[in-house]
C-alpha atoms as a PDB file:
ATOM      1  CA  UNK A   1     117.918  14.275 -32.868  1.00  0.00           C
ATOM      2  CA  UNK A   2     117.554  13.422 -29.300  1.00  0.00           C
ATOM      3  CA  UNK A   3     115.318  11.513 -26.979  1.00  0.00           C
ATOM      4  CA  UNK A   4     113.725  12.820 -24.416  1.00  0.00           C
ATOM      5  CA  UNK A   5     114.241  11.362 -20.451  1.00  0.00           C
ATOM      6  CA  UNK A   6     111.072  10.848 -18.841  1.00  0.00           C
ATOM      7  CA  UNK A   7     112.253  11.582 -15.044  1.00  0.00           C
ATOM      8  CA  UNK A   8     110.211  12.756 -12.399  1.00  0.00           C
ATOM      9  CA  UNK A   9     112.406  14.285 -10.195  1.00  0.00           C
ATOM     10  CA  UNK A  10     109.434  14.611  -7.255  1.00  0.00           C
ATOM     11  CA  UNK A  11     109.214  10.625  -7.277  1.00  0.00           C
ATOM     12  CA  UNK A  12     113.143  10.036  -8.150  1.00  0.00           C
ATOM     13  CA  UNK A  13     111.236   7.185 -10.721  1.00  0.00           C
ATOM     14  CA  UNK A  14     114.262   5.966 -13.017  1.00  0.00           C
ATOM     15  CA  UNK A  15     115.596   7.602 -15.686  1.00  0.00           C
ATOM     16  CA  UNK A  16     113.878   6.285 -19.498  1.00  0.00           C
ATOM     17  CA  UNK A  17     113.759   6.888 -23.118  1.00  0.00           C
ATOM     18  CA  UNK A  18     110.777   7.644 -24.683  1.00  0.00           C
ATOM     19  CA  UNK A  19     110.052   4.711 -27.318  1.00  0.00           C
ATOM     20  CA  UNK A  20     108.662   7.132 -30.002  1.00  0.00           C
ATOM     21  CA  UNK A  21     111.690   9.465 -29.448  1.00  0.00           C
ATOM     22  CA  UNK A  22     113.763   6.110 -29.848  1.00  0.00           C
ATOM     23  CA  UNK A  23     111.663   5.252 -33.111  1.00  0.00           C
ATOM     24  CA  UNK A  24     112.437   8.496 -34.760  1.00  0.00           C
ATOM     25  CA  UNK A  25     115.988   8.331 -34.129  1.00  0.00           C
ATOM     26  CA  UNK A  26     115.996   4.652 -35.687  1.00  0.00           C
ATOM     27  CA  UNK A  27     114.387   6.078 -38.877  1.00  0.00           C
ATOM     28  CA  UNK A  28     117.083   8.655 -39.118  1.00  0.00           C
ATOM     29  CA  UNK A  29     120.146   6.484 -38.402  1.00  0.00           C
ATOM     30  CA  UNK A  30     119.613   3.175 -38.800  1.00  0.00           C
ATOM     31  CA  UNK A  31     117.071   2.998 -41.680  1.00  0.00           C
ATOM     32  CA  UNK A  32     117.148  -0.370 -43.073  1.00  0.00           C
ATOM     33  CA  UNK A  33     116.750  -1.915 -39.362  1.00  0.00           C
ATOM     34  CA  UNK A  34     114.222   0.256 -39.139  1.00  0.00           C
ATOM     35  CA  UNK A  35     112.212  -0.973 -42.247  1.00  0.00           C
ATOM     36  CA  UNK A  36     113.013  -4.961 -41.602  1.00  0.00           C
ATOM     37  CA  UNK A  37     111.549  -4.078 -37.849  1.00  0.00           C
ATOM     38  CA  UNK A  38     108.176  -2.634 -39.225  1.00  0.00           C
ATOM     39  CA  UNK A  39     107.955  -5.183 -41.691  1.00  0.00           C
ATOM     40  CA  UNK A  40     108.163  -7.721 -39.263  1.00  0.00           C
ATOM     41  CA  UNK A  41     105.712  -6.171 -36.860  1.00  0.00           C
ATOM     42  CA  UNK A  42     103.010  -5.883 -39.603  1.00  0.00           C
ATOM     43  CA  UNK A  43     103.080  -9.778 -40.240  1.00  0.00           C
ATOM     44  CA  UNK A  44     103.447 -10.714 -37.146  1.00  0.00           C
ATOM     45  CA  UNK A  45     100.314  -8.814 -36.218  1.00  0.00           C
ATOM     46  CA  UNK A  46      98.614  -8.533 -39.645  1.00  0.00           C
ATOM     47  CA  UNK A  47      98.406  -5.005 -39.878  1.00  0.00           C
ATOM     48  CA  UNK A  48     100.381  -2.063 -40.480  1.00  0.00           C
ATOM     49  CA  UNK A  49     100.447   1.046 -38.587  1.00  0.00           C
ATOM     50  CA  UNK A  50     100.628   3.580 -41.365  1.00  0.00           C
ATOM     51  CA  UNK A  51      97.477   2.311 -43.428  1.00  0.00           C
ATOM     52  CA  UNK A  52      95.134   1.913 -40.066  1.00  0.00           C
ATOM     53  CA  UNK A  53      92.145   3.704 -41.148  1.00  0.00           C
ATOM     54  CA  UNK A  54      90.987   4.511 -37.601  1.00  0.00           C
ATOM     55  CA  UNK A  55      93.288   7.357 -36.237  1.00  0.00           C
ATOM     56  CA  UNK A  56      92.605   6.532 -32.157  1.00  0.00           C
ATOM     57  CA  UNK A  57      93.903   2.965 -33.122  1.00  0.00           C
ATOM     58  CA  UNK A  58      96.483   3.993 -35.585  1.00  0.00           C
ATOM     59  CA  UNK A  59      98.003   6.089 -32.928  1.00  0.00           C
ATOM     60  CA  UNK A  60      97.583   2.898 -30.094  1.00  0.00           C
ATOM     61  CA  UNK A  61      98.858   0.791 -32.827  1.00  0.00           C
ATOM     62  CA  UNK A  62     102.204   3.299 -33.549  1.00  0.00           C
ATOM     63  CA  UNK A  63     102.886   3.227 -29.936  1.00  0.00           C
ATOM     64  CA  UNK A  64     103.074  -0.663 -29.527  1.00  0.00           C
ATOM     65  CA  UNK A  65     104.931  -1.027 -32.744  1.00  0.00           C
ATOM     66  CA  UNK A  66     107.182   1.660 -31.103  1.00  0.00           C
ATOM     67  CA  UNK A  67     107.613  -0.271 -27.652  1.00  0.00           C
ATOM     68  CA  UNK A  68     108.448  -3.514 -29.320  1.00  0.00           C
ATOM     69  CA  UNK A  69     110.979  -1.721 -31.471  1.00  0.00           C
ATOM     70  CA  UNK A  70     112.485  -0.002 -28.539  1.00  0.00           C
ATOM     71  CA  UNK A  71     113.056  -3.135 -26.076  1.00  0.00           C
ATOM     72  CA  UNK A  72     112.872  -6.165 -27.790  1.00  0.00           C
ATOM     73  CA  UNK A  73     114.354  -5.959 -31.715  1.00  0.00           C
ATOM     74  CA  UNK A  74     118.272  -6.708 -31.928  1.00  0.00           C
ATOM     75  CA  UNK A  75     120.500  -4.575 -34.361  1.00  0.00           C
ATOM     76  CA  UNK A  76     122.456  -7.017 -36.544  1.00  0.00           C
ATOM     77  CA  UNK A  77     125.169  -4.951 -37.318  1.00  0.00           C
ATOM     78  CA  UNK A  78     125.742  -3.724 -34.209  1.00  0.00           C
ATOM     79  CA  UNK A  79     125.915  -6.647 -31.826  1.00  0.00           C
ATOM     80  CA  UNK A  80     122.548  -7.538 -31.106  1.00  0.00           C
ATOM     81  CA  UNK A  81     122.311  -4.374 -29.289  1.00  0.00           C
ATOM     82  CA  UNK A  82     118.407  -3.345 -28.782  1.00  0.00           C
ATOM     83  CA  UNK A  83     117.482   0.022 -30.254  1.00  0.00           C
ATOM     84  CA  UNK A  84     117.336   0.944 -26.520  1.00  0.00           C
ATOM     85  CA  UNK A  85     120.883   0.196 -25.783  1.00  0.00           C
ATOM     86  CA  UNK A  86     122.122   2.434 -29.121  1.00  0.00           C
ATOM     87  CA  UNK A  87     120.255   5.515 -28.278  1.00  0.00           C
ATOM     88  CA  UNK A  88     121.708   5.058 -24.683  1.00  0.00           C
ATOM     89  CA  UNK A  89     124.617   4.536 -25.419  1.00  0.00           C
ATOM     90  CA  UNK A  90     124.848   7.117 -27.946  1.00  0.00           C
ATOM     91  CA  UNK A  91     123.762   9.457 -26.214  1.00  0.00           C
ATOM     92  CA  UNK A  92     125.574   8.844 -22.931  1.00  0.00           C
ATOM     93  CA  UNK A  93     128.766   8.600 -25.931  1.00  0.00           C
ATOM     94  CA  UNK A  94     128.062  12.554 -26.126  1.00  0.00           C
ATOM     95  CA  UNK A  95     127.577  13.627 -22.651  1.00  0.00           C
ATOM     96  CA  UNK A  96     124.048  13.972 -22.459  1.00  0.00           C
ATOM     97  CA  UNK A  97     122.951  11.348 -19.944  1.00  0.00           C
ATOM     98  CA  UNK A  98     124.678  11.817 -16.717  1.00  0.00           C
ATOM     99  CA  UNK A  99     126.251   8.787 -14.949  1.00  0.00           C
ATOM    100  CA  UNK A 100     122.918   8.252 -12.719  1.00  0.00           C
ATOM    101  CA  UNK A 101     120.586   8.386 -15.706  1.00  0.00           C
ATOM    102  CA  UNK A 102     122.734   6.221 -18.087  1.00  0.00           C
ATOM    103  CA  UNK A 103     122.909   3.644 -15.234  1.00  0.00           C
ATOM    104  CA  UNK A 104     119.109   3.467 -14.767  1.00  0.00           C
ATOM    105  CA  UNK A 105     118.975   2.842 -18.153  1.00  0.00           C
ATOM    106  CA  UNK A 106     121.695   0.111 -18.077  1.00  0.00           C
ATOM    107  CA  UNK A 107     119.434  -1.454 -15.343  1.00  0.00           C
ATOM    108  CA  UNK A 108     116.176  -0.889 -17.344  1.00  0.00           C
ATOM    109  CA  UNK A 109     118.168  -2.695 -20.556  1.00  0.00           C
ATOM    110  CA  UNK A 110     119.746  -5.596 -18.371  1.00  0.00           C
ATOM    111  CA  UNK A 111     115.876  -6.326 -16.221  1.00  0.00           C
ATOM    112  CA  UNK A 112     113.500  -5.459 -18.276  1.00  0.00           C
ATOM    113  CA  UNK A 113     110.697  -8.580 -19.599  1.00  0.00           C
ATOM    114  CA  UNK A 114     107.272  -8.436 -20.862  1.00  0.00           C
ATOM    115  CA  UNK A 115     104.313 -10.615 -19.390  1.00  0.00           C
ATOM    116  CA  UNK A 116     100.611 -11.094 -19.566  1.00  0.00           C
ATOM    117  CA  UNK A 117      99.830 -10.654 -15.465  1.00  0.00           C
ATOM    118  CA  UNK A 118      96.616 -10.509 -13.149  1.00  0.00           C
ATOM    119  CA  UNK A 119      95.898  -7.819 -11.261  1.00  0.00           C
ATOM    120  CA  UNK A 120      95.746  -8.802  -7.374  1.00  0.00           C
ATOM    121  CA  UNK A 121      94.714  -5.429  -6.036  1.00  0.00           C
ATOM    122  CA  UNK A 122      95.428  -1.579  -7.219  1.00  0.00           C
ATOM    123  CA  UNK A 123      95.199   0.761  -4.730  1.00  0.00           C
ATOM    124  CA  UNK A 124      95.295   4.846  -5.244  1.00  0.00           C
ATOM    125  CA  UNK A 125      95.890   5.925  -1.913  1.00  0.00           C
ATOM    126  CA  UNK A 126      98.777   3.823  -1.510  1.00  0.00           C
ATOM    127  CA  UNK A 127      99.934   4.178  -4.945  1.00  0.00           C
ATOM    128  CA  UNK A 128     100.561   0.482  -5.057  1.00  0.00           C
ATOM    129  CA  UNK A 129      99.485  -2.160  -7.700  1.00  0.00           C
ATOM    130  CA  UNK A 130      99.752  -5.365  -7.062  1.00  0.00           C
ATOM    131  CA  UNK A 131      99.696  -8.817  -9.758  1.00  0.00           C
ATOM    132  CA  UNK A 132     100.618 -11.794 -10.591  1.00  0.00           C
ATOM    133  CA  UNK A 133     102.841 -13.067 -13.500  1.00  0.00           C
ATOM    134  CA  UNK A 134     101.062 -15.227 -15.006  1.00  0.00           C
ATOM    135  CA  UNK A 135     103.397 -16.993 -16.820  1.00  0.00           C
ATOM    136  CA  UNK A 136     105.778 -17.673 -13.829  1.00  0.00           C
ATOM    137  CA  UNK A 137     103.262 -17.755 -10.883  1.00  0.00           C
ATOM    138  CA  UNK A 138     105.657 -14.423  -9.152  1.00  0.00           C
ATOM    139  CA  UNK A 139     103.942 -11.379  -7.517  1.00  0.00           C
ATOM    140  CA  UNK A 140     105.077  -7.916  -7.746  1.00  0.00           C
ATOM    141  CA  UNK A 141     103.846  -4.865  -5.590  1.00  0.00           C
ATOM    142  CA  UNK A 142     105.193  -1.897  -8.131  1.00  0.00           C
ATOM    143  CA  UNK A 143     104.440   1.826  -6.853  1.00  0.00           C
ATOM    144  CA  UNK A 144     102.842   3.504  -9.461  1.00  0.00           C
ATOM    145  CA  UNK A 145     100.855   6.515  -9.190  1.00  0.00           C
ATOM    146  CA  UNK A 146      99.381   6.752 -12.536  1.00  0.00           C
ATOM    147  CA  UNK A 147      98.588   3.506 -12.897  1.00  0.00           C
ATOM    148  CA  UNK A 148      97.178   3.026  -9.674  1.00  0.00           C
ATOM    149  CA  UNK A 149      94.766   5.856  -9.984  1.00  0.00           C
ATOM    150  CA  UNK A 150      93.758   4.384 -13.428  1.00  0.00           C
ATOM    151  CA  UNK A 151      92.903   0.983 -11.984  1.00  0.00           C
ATOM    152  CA  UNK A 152      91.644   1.912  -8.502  1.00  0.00           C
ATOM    153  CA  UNK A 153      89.701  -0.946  -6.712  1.00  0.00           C
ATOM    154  CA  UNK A 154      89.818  -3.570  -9.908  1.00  0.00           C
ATOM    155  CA  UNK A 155      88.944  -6.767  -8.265  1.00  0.00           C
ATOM    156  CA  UNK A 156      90.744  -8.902 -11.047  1.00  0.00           C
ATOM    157  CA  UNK A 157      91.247  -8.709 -14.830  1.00  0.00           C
ATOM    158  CA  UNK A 158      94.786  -8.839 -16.348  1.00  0.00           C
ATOM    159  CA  UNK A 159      97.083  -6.798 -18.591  1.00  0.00           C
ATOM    160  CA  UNK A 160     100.028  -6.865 -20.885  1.00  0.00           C
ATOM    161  CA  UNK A 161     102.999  -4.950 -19.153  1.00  0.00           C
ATOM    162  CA  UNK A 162     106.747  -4.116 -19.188  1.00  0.00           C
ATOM    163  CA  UNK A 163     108.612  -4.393 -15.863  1.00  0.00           C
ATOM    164  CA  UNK A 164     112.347  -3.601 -15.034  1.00  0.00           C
ATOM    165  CA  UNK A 165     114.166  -3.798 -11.500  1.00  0.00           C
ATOM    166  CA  UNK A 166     115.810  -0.718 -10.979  1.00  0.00           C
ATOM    167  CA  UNK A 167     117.396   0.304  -7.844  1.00  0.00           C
ATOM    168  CA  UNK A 168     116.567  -2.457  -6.196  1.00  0.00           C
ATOM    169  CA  UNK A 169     112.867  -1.479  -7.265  1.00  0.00           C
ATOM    170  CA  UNK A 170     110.532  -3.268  -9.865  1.00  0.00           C
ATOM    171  CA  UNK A 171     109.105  -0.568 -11.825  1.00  0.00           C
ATOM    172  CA  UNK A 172     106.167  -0.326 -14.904  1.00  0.00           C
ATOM    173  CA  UNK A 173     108.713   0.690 -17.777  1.00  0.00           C
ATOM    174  CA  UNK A 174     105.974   2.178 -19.629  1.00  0.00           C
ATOM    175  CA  UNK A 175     101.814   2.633 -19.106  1.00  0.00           C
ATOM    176  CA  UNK A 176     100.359  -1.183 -19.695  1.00  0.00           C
ATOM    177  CA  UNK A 177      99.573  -1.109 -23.219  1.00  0.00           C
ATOM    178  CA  UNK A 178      96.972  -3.937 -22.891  1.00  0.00           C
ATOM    179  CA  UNK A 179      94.432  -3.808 -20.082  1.00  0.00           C
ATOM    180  CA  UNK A 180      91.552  -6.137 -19.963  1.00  0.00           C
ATOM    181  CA  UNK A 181      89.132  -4.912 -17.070  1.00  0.00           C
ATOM    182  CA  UNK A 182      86.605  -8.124 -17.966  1.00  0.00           C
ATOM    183  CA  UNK A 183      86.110 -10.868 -17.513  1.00  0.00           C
ATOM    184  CA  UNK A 184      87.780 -10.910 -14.045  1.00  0.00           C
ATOM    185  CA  UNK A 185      86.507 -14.503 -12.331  1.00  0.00           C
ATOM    186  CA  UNK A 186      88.471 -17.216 -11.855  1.00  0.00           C
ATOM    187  CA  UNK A 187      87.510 -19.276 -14.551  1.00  0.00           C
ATOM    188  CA  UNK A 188      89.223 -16.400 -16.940  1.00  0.00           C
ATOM    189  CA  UNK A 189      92.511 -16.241 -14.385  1.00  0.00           C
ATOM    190  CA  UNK A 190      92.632 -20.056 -15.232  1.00  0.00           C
ATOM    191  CA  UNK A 191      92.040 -19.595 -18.885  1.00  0.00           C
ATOM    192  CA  UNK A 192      94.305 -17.058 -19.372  1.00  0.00           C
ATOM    193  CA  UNK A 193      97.307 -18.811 -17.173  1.00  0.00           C
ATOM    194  CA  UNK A 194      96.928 -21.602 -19.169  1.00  0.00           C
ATOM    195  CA  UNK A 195      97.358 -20.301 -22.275  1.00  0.00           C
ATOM    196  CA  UNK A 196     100.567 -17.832 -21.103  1.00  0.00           C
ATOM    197  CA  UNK A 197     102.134 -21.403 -19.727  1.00  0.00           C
ATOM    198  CA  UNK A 198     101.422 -23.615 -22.832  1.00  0.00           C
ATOM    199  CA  UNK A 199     102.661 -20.470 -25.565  1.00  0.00           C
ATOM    200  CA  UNK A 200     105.081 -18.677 -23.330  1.00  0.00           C
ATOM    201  CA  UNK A 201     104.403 -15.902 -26.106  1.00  0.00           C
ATOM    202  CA  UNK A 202     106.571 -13.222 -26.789  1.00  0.00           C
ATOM    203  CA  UNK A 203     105.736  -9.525 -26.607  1.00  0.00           C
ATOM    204  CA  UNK A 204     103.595  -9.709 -30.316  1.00  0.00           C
ATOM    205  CA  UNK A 205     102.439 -12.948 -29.547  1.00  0.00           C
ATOM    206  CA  UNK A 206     100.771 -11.271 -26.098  1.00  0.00           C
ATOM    207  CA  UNK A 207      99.640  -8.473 -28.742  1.00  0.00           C
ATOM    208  CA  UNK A 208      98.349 -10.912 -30.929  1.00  0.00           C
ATOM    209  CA  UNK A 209      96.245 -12.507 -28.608  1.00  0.00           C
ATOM    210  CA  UNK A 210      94.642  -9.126 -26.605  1.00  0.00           C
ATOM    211  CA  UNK A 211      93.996  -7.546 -29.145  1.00  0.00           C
ATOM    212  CA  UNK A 212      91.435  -9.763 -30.734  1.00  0.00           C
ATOM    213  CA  UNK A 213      89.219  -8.588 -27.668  1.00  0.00           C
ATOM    214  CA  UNK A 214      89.110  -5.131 -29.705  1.00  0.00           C
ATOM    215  CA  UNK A 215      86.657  -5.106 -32.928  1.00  0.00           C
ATOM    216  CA  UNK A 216      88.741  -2.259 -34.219  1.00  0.00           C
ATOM    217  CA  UNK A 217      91.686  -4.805 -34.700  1.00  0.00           C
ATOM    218  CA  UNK A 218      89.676  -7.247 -36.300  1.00  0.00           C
ATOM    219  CA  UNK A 219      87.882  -5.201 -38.558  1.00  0.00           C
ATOM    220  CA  UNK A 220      91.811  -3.219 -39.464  1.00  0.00           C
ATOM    221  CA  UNK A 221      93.321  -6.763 -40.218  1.00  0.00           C
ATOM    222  CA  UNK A 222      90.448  -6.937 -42.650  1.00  0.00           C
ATOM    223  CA  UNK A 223      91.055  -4.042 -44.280  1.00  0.00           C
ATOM    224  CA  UNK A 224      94.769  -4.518 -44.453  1.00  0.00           C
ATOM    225  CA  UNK A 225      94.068  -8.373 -46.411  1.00  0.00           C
ATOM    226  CA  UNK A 226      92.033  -7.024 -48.051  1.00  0.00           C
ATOM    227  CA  UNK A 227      94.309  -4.030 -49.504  1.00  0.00           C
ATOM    228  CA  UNK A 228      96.986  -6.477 -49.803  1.00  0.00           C
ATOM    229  CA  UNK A 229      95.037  -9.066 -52.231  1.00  0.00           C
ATOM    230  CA  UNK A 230      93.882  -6.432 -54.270  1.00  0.00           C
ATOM    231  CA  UNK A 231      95.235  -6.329 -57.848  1.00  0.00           C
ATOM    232  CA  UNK A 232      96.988  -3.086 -57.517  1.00  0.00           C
ATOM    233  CA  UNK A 233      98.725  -3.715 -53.854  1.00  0.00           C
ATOM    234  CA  UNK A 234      97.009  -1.476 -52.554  1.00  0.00           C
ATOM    235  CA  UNK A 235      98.031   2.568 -51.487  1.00  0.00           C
ATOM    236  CA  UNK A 236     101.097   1.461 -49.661  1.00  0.00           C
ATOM    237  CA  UNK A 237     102.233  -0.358 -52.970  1.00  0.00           C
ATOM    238  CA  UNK A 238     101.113   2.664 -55.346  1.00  0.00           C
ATOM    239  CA  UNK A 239     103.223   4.535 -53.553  1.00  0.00           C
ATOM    240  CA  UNK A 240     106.514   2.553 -53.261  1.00  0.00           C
ATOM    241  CA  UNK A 241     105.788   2.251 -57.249  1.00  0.00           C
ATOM    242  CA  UNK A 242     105.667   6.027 -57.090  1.00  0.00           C
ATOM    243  CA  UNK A 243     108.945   6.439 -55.425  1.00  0.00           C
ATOM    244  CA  UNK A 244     107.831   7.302 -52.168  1.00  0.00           C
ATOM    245  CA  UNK A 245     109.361   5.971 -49.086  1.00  0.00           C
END
């Protein structure tokens, strides 16, 4: 099995793996990492993805357990290598990266960081987006045509994002996975900075916190208790008793 690169060769953007194409190949090859991974994403979060009841958020759900997976779990047995790095690698290994690509990705790997930031201004026409990490008071101006058509005109709010400096460019690794539109005053900029500074949270502790603007999170994490206190384990449990994986 092999990832797919997400290159645009009309925008030359830099070279990336696709983090559900990385998942699958962690499944396959490096199962038990795998498992300890998800099991630490579902506590860490209080939910799992496969027994989310609501398939929009099951998929949303899949794709940040997926991201977090991809950039910011370390293989034990294989030198604290991310998952990224071994499907690079790996694949590189076999001749199907070319020197260009696999060095994008050795840039992506070496730059890459997760922060909660405020947008400044997002503009479509220029295809630039500009904000603020919050956590470290820097600005980035990141050309992004997707994202800035998405966003056009926000006067504020903040999101969750992945950036990596790549030829000499700082780049959105993949689509925010947390945008909050409102509240967008300054009152919320200084809430928000505050807690970022005190917590300096990691990736899930960022998810942790945005999502409990979503009722569909709440009401999952309920669910998912609630399944787990019940005498019988719940499904998940009937089925490991079962055999299943």
């Amino acid at each position: 099995m092999m990832a797919a690169v997400e290159c645009d060769d009309n925008e030359n953007p830099p070279a990336i793996l696709y983090p559900g194409d990385v998942a699958d190949i962690m499944r396959e090859l490096q199962t038990d990492e795998y498992r300890k991974a998800r099991r630490a994403f579902s506590r860490r979060l209080g939910i799992d993805p496969r027994d989310v009841g609501d398939p929009e958020f099951r998929g949303y759900v899949t794709y940040l357990f997926n991201e977090w997976l991809t950039y910011d779990v370390r293989l034990d047995e294989d030198n604290g290598l991310t998952p990224f790095d071994f499907v690079a690698m790996g694949a590189y290994g076999r001749g199907l990266l070319s020197e260009g690509q696999f060095e994008d990705m050795r840039e992506v790997s070496e730059s890459n960081f997760v922060s909660w930031f405020w947008m400044l201004g997002v503009s479509a026409a220029t295809r630039l987006v500009r904000i603020e990490d919050l956590a470290s008071g820097e600005v980035y101006e990141i050309r992004d045509a997707e994202t800035a058509a998405r966003y056009d005109g926000a006067p504020g709010g903040s999101m969750v994002a992945r950036l990596a400096r790549v030829r000499d460019a700082w780049h959105f690794v993949s689509p925010p996975p947390a945008v909050l539109r409102e509240p967008y005053d300054d009152r919320e900029r200084r809430r928000v900075t505050m807690l970022v500074q005190m917590r300096q949270p990691d990736f899930l502790g960022l998810l942790a916190t945005v999502l409990t603007y979503n009722p569909v999170y709440a009401e999952e994490v309920r669910r998912h208790r609630a399944r787990a206190c019940a005498p019988d384990g719940g499904p998940r449990a009937q089925r490991r008793k079962g055999g299943r994986r």
